[in-house]
Protein backbone atom coordinates (compact mmCIF):
# COMPACT_ATOMS: atom_id res chain seq x y z
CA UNK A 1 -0.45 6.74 0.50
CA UNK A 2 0.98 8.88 3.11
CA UNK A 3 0.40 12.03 1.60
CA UNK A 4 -1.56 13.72 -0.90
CA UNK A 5 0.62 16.98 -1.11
CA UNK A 6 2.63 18.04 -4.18
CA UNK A 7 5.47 15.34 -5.11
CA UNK A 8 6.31 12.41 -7.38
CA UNK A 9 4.21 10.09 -5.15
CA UNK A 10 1.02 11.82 -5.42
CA UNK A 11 1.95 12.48 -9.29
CA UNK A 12 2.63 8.47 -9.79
CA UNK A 13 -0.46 7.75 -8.20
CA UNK A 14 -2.67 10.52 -10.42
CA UNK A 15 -1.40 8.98 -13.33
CA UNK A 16 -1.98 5.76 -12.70
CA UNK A 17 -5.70 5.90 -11.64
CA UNK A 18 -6.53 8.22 -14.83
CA UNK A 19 -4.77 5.51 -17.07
CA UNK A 20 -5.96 2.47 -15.00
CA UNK A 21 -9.53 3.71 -16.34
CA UNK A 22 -8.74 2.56 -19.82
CA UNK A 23 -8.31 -0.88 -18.77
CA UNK A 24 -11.36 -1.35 -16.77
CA UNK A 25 -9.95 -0.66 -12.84
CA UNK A 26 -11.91 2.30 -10.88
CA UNK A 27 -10.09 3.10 -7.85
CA UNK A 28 -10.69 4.51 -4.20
CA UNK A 29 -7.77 6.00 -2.50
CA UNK A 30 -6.77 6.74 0.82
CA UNK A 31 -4.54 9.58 2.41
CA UNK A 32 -3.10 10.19 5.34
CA UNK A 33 -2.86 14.10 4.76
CA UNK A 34 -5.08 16.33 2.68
CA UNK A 35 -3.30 18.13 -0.48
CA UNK A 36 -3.29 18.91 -4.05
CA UNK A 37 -4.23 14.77 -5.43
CA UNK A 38 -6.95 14.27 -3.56
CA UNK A 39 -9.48 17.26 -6.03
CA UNK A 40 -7.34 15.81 -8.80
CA UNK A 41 -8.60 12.57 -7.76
CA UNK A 42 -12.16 13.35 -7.30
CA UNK A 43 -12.25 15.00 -10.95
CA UNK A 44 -11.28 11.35 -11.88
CA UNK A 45 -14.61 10.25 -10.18
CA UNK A 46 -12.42 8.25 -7.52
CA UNK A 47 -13.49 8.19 -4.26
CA UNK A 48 -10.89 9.50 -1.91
CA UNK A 49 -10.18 9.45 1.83
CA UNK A 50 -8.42 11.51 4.33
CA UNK A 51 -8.01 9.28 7.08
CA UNK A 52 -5.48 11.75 9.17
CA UNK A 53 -2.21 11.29 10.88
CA UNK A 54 -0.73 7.66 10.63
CA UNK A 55 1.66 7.48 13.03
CA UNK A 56 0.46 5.65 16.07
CA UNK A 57 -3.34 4.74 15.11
CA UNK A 58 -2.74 4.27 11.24
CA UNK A 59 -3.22 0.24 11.14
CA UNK A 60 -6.05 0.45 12.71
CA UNK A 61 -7.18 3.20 10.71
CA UNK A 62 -6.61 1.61 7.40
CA UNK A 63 -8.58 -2.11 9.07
CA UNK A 64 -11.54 -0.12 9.40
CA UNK A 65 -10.94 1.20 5.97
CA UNK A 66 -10.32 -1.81 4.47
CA UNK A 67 -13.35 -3.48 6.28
CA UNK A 68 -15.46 -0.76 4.92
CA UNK A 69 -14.35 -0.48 1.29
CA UNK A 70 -15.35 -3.17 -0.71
CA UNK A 71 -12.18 -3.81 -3.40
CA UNK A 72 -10.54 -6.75 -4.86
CA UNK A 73 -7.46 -5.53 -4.65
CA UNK A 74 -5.39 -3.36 -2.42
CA UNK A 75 -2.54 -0.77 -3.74
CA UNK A 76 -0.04 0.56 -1.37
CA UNK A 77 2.58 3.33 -2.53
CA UNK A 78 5.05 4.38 0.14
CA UNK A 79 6.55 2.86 3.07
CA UNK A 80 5.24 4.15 5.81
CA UNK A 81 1.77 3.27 4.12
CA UNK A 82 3.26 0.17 3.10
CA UNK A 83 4.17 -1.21 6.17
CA UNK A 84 1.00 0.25 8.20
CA UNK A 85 -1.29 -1.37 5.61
CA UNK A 86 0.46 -4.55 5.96
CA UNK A 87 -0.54 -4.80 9.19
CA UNK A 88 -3.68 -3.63 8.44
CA UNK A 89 -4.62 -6.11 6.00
CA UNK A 90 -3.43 -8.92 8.34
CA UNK A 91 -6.40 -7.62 11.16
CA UNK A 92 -8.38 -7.02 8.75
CA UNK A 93 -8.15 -10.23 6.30
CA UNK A 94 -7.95 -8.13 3.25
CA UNK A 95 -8.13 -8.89 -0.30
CA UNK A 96 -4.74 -9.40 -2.37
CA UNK A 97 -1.94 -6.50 -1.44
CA UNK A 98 0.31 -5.08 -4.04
CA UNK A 99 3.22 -2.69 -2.57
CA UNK A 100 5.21 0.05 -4.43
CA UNK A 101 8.16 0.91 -2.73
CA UNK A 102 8.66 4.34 -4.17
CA UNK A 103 12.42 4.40 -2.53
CA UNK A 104 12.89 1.56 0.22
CA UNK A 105 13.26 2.88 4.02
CA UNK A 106 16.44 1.33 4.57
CA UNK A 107 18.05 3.12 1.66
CA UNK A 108 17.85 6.71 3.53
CA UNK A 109 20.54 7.97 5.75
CA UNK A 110 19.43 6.09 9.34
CA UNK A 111 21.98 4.55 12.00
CA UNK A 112 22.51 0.97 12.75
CA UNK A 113 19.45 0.60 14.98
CA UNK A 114 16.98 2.01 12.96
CA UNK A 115 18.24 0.66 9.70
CA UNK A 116 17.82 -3.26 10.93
CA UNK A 117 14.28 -2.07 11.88
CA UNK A 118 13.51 -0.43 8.66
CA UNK A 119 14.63 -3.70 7.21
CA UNK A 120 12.68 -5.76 8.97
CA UNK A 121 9.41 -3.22 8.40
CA UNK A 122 10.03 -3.94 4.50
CA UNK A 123 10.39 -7.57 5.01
CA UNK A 124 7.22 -7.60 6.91
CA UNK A 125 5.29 -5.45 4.29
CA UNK A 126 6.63 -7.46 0.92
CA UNK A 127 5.89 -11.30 2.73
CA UNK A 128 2.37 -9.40 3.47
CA UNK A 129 2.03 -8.34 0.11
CA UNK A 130 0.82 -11.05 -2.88
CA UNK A 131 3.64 -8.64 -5.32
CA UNK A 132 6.15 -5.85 -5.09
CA UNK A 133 6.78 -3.25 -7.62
CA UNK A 134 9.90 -1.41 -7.81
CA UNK A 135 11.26 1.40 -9.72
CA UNK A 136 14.59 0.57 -10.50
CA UNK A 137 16.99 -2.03 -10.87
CA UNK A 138 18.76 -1.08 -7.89
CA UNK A 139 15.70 -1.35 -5.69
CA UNK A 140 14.88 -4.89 -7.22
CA UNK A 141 18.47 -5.89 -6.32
CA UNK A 142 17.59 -4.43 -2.96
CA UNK A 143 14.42 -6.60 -2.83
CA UNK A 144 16.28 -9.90 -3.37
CA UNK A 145 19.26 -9.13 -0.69
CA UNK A 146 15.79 -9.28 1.93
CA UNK A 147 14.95 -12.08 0.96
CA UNK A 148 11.56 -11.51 -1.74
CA UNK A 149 11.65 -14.09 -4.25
CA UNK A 150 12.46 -12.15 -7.71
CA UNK A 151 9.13 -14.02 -9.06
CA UNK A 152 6.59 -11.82 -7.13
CA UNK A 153 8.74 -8.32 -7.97
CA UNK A 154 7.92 -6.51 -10.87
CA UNK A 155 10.52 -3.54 -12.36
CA UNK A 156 7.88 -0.99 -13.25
CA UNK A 157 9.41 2.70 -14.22
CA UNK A 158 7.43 5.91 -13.82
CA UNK A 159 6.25 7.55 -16.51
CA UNK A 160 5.54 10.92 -17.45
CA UNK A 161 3.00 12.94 -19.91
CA UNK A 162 6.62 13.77 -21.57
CA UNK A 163 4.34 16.22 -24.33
CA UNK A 164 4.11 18.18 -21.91
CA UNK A 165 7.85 19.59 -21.60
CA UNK A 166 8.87 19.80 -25.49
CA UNK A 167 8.01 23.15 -26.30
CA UNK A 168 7.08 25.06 -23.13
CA UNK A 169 7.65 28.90 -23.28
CA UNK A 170 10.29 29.86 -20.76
CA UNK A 171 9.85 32.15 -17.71
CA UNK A 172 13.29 34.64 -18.03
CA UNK A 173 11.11 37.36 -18.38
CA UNK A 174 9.58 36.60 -15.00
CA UNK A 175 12.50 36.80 -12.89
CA UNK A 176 14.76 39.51 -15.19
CA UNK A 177 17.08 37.24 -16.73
CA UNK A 178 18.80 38.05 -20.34
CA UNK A 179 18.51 35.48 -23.16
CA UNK A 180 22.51 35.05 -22.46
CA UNK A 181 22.32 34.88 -18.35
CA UNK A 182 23.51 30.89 -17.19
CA UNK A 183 20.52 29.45 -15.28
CA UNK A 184 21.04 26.63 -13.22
CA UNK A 185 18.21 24.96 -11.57
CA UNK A 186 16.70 22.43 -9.52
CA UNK A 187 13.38 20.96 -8.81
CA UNK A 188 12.01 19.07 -5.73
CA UNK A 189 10.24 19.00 -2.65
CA UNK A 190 12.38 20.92 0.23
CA UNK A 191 13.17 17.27 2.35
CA UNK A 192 16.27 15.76 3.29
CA UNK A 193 16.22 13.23 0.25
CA UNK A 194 16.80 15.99 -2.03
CA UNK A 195 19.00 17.72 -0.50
CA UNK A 196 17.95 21.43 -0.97
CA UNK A 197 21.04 22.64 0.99
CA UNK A 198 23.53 20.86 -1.14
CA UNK A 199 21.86 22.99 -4.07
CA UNK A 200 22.33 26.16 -2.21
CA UNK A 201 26.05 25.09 -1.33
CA UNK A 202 26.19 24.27 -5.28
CA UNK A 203 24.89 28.05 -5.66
CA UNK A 204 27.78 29.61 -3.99
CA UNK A 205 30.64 27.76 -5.78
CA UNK A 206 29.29 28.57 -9.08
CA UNK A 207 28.89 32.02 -8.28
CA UNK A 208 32.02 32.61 -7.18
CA UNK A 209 33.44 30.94 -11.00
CA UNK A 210 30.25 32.50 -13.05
CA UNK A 211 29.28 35.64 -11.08
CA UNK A 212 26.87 36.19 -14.34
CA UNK A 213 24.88 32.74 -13.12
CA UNK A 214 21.47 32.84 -11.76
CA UNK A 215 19.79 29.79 -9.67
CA UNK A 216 16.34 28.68 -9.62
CA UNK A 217 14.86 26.23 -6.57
CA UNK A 218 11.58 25.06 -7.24
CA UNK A 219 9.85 23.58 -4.50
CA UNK A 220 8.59 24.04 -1.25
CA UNK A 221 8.91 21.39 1.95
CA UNK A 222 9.60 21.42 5.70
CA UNK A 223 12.86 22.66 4.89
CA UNK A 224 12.03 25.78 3.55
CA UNK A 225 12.91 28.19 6.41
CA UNK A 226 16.50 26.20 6.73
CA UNK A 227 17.28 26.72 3.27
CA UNK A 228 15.72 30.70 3.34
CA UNK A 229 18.73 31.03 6.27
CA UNK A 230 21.36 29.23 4.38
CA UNK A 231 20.47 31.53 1.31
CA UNK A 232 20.63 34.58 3.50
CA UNK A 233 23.33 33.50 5.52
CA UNK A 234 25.84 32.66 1.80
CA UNK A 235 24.49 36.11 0.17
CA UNK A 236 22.71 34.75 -2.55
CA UNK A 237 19.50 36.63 -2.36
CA UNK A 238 19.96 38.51 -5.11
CA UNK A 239 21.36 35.33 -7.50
CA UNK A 240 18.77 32.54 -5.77
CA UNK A 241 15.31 32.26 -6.53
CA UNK A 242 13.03 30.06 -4.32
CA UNK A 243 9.80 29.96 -5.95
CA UNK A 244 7.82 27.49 -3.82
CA UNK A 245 5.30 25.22 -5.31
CA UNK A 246 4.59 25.72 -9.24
CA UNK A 247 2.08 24.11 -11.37
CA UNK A 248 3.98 25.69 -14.33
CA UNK A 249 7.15 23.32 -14.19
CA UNK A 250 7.34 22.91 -18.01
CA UNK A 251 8.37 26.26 -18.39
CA UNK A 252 10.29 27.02 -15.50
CA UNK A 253 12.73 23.85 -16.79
CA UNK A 254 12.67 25.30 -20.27
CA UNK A 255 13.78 28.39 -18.49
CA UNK A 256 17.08 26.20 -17.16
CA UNK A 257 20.60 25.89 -18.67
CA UNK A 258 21.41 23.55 -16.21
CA UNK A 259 18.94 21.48 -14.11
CA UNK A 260 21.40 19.79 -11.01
CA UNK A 261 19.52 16.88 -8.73
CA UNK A 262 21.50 16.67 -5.50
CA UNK A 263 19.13 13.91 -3.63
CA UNK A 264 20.66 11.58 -1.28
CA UNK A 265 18.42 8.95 -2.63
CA UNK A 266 15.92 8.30 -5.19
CA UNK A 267 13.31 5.66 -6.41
CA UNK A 268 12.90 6.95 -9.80
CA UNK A 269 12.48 10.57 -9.46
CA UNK A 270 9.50 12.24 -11.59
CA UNK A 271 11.73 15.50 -11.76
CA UNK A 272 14.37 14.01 -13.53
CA UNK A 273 12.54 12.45 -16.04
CA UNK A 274 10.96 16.02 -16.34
CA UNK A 275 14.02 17.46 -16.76
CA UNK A 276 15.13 14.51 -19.53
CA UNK A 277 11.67 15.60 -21.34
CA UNK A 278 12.49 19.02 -21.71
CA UNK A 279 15.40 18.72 -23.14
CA UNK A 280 17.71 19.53 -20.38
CA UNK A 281 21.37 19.22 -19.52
CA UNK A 282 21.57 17.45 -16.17
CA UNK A 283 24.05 17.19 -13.56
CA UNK A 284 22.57 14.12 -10.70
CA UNK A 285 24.57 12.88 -7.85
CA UNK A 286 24.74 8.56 -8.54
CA UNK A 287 22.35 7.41 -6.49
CA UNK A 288 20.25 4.01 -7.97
CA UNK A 289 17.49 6.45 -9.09
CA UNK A 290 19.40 8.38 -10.86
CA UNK A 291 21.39 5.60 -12.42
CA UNK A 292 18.45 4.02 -13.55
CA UNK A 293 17.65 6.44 -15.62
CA UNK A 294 20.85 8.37 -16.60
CA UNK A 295 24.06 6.97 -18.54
CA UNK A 296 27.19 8.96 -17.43
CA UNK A 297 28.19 11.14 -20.01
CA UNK A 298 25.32 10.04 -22.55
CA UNK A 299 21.90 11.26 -21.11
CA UNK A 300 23.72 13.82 -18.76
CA UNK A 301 26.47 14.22 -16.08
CA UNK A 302 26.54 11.71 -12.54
CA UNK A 303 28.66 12.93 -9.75
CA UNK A 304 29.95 11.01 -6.54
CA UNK A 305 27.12 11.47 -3.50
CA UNK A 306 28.46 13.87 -0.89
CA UNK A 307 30.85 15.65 -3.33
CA UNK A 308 30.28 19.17 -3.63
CA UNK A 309 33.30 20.32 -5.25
CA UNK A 310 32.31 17.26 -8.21
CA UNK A 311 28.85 18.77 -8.73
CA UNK A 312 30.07 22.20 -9.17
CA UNK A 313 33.01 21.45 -11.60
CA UNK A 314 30.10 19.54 -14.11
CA UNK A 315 28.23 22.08 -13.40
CA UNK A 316 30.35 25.10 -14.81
CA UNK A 317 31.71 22.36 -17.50
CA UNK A 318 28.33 22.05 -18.61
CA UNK A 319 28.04 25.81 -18.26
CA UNK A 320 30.94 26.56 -20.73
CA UNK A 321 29.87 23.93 -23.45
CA UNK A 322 26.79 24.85 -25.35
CA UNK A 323 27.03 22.23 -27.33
CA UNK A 324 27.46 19.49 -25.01
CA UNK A 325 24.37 20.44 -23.29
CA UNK A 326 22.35 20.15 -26.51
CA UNK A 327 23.93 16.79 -27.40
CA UNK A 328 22.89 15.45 -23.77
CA UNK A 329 19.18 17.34 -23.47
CA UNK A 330 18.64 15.42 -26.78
CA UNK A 331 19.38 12.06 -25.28
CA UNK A 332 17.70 12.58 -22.47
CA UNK A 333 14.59 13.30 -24.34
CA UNK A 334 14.94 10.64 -26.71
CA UNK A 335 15.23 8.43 -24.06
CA UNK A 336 12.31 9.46 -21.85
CA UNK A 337 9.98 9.41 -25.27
CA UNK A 338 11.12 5.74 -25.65
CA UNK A 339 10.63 4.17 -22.20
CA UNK A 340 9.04 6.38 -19.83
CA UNK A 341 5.57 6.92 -20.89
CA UNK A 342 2.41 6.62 -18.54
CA UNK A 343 0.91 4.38 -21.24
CA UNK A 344 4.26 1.85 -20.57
CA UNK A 345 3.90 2.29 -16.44
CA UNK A 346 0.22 1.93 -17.01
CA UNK A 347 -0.39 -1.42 -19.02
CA UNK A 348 2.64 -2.92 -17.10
CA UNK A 349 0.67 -2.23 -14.00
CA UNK A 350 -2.35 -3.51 -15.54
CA UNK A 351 -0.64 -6.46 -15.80
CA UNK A 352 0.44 -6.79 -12.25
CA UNK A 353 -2.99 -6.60 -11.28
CA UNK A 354 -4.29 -8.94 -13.66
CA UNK A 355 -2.04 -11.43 -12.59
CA UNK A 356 -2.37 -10.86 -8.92
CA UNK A 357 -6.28 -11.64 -9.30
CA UNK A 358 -6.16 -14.62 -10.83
CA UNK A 359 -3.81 -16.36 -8.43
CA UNK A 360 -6.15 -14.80 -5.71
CA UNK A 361 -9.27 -16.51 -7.33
């Protein structure tokens, strides 16, 4: 994986090692950049890696690795790692590959040029790779338009410890707001995908309808100091919290009225289904991730991509209507209780794996 720092990703890949235990898989992992997985790892008793940057030198990087590391099967999550340990494996006439694309290259905002060569990276990567997992239907859809042959993709959802979000204390105490204040929130890493600035932009229109509303962005990211400006620069600083990182997520989403997902694109987004788990009333822009795991109207509210004026109005609607929210957070819950659990994501991958070895042997 690229990175070990804070992000669905990292939290995917936790997950799945602790509950890959259970069915007789230890695991070594490998990381471009240090962060917060890689002690969370080692508490597992995996064996973890920092292998550094992998922009120019990363195939060759992950050969040696793969040369060095005796394993009968090789993981990759992301595509950056995807593609770079394709390549790998080809030097270095690895054992079976399975891919994850957590949210296909090609999918993000790139022109022409570097869209046909993100295409052809993913190509490369899935013919490499003995399976492909995807997160969503939309992604599998994706996978077939490239050519990959539906039998070697799998549709595997993440999951999420969901316990862990239905009855978290919330945090209104913390940053002075009244048991009656509106709180609208997001979470997410502070990257383009997500869109931070769209929430901000969000911020001011709602402000200007619910002066009384207070905003909460949890997260930190490379876009931090952009989204400090635009903050600064819209006079929010006094309605607009921007925590940074937070281990305490539980309770900062059971401090939310609303919890709004901007992102420009998704996979299957780990703070969504967070949000579904505690309960919350959410307002998503309809991108494939969010699609996947949201019915319009049933588990909470989609808006058109790019629309700010759309994500606003369902956000005050959902503002105004107690009720409504209730009726939606309880859906959303239901649903994530149902069919996103780490034990589903877990013996599904299992299963992959299982599968994989056989035909290998």
């Amino acid at each position: 994986m690229g990175t070990a720092e804070v992000g669905g990703g990292a939290e995917h890949l936790v997950q799945l090692v602790r509950g890959l235990l259970a069915h007789g898989f230890s695991s070594a992992a490998a990381f471009g950049r240090d962060g917060p997985a890689v002690g969370r790892l080692r508490t597992l008793e995996a064996e973890v890696r920092v292998v550094g940057t992998l922009r120019f030198t990363g195939a060759r990087k992950l050969a040696a690795l793969f040369r060095d590391t005796p394993a009968d099967l090789i993981h990759l999550h992301g595509s950056r790692a995807g593609y770079l340990g394709a390549r790998a494996a080809e030097r270095a006439q690895a054992p079976p590959i399975v891919y994850t694309a957590h949210a296909f290259s090609f999918k993000r905002r790139l022109p022409d040029p570097l869209r046909r060569l993100a295409v052809q990276a993913e190509q490369l990567t899935c013919r490499v790779a003995s399976h492909l997992i995807v997160l969503n239907p939309g992604d599998r859809d994706a996978a077939a338009r490239i050519g990959i042959p539906s039998e070697r993709v799998s549709l595997i959802p993440n999951g999420i410890a969901a316990e862990r979000y239905l009855s978290a204390a919330t945090r209104r105490d913390e940053f002075g707001y009244g048991a009656a204040t509106p709180v609208v929130g997001t979470v997410g890493r502070l990257v383009e995908g997500k869109d931070p600035l769209a929430f901000v932009e969000l911020a001011e229109r709602v402000a200007a309808a619910r002066p009384d509303a207070r905003f909460l962005l949890v997260g930190d990211g490379p876009l931090r100091r952009k989204v400090e400006r635009a903050v600064r620069r819209k006079r929010l600083q006094d309605r607009l919290r921007l925590t940074g990182f937070r281990d305490d997520v539980p309770a900062l989403l059971a401090t939310m009225d609303v919890a709004v997902f901007p992102s420009l694109w998704e996979a299957l987004p780990l703070a969504v289904l967070e949000a579904m788990a505690a309960a919350r009333a959410i307002v998503a822009t309809d991108v494939s991730g969010h699609r996947a795991l949201i019915v319009d109207r049933e588990h909470g509210l989609l808006v058109p991509l790019h629309d700010e004026e759309c994500l606003a109005a369902a956000t005050l609607a959902l503002l105004d209507d107690v009720a409504r929210r209730e009726r939606l957070g309880s859906a959303a819950r239901a649903r994530v209780l149902a069919d996103y659990t780490v034990q589903r994501m877990v013996e599904a991958t299992a299963a992959v794996y299982e599968g994989v070895l056989v035909a290998s042997r």
